[in-house]
PDB file of N, CA and C in Angstrom:
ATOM      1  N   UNK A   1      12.976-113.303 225.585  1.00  0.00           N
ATOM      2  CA  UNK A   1      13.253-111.887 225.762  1.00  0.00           C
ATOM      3  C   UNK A   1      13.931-111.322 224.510  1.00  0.00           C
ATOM      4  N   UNK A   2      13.408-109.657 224.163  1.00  0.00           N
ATOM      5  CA  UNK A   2      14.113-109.091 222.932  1.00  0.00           C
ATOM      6  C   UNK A   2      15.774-108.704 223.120  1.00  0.00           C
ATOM      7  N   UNK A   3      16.723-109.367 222.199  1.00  0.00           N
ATOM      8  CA  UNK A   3      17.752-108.624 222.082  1.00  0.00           C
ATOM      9  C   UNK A   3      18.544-107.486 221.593  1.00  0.00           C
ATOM     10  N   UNK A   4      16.840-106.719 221.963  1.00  0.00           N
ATOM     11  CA  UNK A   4      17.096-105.132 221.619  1.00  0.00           C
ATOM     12  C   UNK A   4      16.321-104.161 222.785  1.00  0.00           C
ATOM     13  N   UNK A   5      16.587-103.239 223.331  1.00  0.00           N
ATOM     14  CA  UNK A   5      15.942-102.239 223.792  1.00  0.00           C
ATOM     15  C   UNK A   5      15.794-101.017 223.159  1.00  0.00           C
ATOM     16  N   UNK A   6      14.680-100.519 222.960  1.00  0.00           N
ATOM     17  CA  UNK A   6      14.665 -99.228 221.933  1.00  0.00           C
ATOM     18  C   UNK A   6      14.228 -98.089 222.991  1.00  0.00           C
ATOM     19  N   UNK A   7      15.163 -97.228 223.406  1.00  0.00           N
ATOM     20  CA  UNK A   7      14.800 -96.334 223.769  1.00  0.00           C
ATOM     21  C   UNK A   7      13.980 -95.026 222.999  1.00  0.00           C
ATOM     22  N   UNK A   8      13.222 -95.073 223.214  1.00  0.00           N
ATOM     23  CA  UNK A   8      12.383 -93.688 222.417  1.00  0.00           C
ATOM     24  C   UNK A   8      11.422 -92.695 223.011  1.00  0.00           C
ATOM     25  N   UNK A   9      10.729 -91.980 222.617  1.00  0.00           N
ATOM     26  CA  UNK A   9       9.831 -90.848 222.855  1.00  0.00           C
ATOM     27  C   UNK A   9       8.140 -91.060 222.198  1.00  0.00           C
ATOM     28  N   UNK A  10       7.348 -90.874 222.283  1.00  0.00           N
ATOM     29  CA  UNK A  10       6.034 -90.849 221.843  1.00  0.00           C
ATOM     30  C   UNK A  10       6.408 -90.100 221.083  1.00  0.00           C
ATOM     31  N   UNK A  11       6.696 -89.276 220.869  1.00  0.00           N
ATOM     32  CA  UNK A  11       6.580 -87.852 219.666  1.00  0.00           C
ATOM     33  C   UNK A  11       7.843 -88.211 218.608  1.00  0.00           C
ATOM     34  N   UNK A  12       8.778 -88.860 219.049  1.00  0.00           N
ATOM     35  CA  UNK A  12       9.746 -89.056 217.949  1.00  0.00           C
ATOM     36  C   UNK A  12       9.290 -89.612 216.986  1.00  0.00           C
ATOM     37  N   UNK A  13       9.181 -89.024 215.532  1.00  0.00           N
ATOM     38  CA  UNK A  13       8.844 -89.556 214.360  1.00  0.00           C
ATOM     39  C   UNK A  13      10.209 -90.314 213.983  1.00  0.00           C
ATOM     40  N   UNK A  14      10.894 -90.201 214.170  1.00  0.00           N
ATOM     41  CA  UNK A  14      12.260 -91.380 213.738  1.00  0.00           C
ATOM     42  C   UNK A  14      11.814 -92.772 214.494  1.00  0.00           C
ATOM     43  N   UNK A  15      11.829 -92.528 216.057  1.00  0.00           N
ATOM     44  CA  UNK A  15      10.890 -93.646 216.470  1.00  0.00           C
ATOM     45  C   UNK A  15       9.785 -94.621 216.193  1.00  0.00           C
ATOM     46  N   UNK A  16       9.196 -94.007 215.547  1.00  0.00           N
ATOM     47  CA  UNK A  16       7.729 -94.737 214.964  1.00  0.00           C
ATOM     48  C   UNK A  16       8.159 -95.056 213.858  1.00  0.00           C
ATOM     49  N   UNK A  17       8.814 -94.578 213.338  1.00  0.00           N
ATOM     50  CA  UNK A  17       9.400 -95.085 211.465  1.00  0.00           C
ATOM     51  C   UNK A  17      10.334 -96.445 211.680  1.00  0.00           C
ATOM     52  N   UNK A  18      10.659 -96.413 212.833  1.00  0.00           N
ATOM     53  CA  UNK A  18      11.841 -97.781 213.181  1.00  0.00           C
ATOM     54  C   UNK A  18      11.303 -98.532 213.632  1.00  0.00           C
ATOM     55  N   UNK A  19      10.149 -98.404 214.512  1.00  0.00           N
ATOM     56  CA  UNK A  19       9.363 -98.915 215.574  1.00  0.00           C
ATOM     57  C   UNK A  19       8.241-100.466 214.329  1.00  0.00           C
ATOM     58  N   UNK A  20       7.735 -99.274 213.217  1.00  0.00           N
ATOM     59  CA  UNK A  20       6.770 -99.734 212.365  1.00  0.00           C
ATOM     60  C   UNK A  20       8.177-100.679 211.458  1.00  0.00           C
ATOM     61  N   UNK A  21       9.572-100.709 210.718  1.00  0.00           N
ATOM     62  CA  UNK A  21      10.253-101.079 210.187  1.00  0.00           C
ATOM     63  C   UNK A  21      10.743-102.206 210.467  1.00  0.00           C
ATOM     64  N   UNK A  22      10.993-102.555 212.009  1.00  0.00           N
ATOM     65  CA  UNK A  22      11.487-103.473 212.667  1.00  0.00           C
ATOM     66  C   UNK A  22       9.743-104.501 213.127  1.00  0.00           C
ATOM     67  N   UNK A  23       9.300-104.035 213.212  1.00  0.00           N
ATOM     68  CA  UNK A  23       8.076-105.125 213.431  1.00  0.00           C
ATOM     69  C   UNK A  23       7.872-105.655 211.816  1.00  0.00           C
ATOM     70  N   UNK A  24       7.904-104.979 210.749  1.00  0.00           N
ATOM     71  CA  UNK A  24       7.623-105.655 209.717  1.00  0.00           C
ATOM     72  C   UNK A  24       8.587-106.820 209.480  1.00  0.00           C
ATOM     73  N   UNK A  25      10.181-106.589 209.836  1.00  0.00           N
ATOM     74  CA  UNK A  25      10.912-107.354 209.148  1.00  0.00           C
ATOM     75  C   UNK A  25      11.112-108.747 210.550  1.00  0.00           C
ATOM     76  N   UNK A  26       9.693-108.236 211.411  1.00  0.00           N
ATOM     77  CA  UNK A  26       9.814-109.461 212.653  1.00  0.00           C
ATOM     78  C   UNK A  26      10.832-109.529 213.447  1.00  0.00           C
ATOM     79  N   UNK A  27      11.748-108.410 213.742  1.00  0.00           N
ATOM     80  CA  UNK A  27      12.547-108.307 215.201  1.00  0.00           C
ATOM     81  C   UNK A  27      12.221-107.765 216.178  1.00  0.00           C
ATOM     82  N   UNK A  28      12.084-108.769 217.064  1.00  0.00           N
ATOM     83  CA  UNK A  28      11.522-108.441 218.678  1.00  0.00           C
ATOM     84  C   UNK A  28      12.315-107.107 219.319  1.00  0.00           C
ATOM     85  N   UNK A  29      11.536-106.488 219.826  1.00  0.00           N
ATOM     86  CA  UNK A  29      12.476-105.642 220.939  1.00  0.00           C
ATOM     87  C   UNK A  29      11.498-105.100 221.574  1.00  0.00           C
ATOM     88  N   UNK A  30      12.247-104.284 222.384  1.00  0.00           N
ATOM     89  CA  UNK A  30      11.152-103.833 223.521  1.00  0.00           C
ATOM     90  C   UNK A  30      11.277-102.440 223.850  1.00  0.00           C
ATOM     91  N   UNK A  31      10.858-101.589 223.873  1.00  0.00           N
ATOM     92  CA  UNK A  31      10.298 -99.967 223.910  1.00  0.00           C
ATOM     93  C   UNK A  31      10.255 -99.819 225.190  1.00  0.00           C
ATOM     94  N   UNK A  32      11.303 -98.563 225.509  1.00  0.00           N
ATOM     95  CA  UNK A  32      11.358 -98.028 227.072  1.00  0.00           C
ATOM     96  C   UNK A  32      11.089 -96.581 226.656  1.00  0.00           C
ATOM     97  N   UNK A  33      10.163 -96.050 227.035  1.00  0.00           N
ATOM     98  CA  UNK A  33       9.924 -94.752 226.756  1.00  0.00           C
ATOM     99  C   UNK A  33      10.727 -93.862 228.338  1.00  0.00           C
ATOM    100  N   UNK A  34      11.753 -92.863 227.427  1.00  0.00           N
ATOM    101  CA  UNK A  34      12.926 -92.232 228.593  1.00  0.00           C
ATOM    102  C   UNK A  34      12.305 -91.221 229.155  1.00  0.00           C
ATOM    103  N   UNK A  35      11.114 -90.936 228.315  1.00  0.00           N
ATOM    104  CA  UNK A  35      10.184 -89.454 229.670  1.00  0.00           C
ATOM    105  C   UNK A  35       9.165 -89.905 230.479  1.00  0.00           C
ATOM    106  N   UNK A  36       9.035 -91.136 230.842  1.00  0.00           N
ATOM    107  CA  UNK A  36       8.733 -92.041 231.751  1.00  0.00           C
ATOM    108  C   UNK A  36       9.483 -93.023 232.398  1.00  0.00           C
ATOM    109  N   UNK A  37      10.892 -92.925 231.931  1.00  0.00           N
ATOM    110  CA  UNK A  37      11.572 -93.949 232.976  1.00  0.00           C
ATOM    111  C   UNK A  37      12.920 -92.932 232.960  1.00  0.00           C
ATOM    112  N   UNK A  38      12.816 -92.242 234.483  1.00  0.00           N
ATOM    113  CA  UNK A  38      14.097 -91.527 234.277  1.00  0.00           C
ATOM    114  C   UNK A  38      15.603 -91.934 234.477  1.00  0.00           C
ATOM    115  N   UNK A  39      15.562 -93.145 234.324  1.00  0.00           N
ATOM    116  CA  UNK A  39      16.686 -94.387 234.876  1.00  0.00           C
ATOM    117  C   UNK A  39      17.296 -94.347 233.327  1.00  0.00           C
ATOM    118  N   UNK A  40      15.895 -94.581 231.914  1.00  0.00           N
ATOM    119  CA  UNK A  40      16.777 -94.641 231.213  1.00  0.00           C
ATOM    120  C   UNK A  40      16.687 -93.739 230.094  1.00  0.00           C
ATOM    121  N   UNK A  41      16.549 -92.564 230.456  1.00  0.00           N
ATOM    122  CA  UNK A  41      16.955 -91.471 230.013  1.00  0.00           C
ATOM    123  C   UNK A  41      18.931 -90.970 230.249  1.00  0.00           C
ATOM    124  N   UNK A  42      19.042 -91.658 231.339  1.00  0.00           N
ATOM    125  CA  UNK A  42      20.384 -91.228 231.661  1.00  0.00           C
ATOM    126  C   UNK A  42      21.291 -92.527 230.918  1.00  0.00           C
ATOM    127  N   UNK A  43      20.691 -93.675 230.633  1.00  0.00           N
ATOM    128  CA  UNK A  43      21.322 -94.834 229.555  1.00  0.00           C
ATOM    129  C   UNK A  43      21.065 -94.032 228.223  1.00  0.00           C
ATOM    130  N   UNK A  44      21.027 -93.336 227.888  1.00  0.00           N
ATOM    131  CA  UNK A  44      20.501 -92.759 226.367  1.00  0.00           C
ATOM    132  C   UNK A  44      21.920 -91.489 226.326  1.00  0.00           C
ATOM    133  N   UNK A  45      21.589 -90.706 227.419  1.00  0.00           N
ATOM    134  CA  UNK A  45      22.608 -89.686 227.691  1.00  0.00           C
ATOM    135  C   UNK A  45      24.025 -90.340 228.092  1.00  0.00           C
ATOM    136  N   UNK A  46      24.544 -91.930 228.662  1.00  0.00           N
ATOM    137  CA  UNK A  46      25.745 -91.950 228.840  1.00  0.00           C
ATOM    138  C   UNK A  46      25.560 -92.578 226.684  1.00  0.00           C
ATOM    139  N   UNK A  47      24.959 -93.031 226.322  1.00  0.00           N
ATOM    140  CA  UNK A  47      25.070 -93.869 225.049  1.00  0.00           C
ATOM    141  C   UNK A  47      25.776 -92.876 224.024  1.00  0.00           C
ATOM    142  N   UNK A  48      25.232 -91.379 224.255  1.00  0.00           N
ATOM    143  CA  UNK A  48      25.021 -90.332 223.035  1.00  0.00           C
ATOM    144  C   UNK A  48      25.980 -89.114 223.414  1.00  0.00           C
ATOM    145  N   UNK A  49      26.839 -88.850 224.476  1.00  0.00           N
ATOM    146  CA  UNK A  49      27.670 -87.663 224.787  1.00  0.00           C
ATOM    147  C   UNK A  49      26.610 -87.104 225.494  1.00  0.00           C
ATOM    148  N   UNK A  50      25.992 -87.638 226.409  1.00  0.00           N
ATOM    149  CA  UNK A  50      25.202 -86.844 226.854  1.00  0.00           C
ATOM    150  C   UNK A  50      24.025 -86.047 227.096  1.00  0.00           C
ATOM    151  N   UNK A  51      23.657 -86.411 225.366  1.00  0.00           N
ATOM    152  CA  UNK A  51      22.237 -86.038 224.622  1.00  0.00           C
ATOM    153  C   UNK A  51      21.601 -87.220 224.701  1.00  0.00           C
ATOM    154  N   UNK A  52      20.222 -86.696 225.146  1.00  0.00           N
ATOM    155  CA  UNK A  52      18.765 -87.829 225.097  1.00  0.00           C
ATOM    156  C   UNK A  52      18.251 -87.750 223.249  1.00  0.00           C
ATOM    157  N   UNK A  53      19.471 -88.696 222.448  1.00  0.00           N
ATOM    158  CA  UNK A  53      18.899 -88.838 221.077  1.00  0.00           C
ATOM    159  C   UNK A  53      17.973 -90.239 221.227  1.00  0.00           C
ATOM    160  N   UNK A  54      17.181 -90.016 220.657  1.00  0.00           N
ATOM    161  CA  UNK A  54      16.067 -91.223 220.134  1.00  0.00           C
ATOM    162  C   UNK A  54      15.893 -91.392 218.832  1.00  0.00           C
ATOM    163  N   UNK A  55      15.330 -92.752 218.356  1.00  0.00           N
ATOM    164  CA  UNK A  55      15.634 -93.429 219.131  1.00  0.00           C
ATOM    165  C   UNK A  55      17.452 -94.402 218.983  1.00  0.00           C
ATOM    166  N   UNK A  56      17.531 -94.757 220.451  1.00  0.00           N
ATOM    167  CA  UNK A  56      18.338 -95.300 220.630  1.00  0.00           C
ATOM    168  C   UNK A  56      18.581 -96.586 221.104  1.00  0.00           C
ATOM    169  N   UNK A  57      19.437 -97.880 220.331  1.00  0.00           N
ATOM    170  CA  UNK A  57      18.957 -99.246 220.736  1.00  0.00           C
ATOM    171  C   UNK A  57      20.325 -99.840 221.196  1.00  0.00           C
ATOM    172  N   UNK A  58      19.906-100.872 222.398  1.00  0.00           N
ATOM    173  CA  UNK A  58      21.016-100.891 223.255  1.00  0.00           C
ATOM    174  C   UNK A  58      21.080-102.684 223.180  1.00  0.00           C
ATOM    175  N   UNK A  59      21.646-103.657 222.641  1.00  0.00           N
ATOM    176  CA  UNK A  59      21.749-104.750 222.246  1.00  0.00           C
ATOM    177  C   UNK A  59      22.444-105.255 223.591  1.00  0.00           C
ATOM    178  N   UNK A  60      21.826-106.886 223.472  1.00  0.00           N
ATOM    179  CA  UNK A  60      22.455-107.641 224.367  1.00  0.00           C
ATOM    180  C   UNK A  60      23.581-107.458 224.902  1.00  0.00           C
ATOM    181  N   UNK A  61      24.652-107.333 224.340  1.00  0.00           N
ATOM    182  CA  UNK A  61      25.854-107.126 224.207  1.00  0.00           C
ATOM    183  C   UNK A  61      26.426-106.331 224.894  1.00  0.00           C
ATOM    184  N   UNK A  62      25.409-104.793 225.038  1.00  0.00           N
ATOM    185  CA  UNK A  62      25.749-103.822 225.525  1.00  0.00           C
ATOM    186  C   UNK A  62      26.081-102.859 224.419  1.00  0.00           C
ATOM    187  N   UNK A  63      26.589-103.083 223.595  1.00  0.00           N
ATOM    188  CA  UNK A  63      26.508-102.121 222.591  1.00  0.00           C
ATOM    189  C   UNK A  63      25.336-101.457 221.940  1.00  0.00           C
ATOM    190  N   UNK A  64      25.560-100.359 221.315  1.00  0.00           N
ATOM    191  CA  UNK A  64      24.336 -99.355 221.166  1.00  0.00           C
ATOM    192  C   UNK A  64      24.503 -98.820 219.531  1.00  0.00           C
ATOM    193  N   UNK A  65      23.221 -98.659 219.094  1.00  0.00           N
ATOM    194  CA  UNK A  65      22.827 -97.564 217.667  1.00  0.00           C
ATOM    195  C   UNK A  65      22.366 -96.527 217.852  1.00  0.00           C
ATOM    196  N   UNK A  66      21.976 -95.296 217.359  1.00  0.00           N
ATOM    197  CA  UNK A  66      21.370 -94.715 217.701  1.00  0.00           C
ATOM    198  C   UNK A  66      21.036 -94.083 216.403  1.00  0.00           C
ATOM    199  N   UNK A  67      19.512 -94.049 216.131  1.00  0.00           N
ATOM    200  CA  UNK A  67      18.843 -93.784 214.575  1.00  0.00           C
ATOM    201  C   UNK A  67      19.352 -94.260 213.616  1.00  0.00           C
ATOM    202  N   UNK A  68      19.555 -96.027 213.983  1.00  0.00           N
ATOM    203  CA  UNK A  68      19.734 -96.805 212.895  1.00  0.00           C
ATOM    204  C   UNK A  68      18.665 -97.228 211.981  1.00  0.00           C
ATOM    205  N   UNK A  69      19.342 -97.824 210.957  1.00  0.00           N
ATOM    206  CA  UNK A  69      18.258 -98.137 209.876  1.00  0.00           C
ATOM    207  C   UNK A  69      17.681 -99.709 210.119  1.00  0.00           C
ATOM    208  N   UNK A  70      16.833-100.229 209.599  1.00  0.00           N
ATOM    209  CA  UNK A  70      16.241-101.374 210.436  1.00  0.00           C
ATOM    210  C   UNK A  70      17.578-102.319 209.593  1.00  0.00           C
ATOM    211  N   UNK A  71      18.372-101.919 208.373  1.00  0.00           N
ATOM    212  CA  UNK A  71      19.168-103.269 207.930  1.00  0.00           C
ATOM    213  C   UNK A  71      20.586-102.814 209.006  1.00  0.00           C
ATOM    214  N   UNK A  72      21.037-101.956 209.097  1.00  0.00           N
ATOM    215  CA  UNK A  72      21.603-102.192 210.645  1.00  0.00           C
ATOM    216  C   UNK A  72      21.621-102.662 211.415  1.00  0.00           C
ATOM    217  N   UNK A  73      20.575-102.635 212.434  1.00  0.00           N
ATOM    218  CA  UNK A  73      19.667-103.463 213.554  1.00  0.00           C
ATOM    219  C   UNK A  73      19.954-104.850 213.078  1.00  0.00           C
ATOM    220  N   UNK A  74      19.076-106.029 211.669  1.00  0.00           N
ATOM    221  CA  UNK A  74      19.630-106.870 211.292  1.00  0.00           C
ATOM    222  C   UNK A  74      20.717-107.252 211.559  1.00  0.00           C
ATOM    223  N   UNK A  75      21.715-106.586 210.913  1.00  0.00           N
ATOM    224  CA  UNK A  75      23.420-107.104 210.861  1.00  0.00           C
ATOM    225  C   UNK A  75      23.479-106.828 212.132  1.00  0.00           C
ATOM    226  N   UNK A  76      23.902-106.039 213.089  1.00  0.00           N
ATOM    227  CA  UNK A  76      24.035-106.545 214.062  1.00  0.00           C
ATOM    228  C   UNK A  76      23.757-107.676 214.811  1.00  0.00           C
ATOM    229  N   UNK A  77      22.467-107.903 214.425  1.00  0.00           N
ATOM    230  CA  UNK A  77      22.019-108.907 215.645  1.00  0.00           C
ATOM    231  C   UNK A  77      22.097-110.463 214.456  1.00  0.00           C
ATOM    232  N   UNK A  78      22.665-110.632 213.517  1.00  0.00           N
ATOM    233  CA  UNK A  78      23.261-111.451 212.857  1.00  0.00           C
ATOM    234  C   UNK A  78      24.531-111.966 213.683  1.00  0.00           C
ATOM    235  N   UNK A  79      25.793-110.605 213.922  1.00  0.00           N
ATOM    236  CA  UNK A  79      26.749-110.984 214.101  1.00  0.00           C
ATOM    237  C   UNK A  79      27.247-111.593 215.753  1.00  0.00           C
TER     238      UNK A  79
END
């Protein structure tokens, strides 16, 4: 299983730029699209003050990024 969840949107171009970034550098994760799962649209909104920002990635841990850069993502999941 990925130790990432990426919350995102079909239309988010930040999404697809992270989406395409993180598959190149070979980190697994897994894509919950939030205007089809309204469960985690409201994990996006407690993550962000409230706002549905995408995308947003929610690590094993429980801790969260939101429109990180893929060497972010890395270090995290390094530490």
């Amino acid at each position: 299983m990925a130790a990432v969840t990426m919350y995102s949107t079909p239309w988010c171009g930040y999404c697809h730029r992270l989406k395409g970034q993180l598959k190149r550098a070979g980190i697994e994760f897994v894509e919950v699209d939030i205007e089809q799962v309204p469960a985690a649209a409201k994990i996006v909104e407690k993550v962000n003050n409230g706002n549905q920002t995408v995308p947003t990635l929610v690590f094993a841990d429980g801790s969260a990024l939101t429109n990180p850069s893929v060497a972010q993502v890395a270090e995290k999941l390094i530490v």
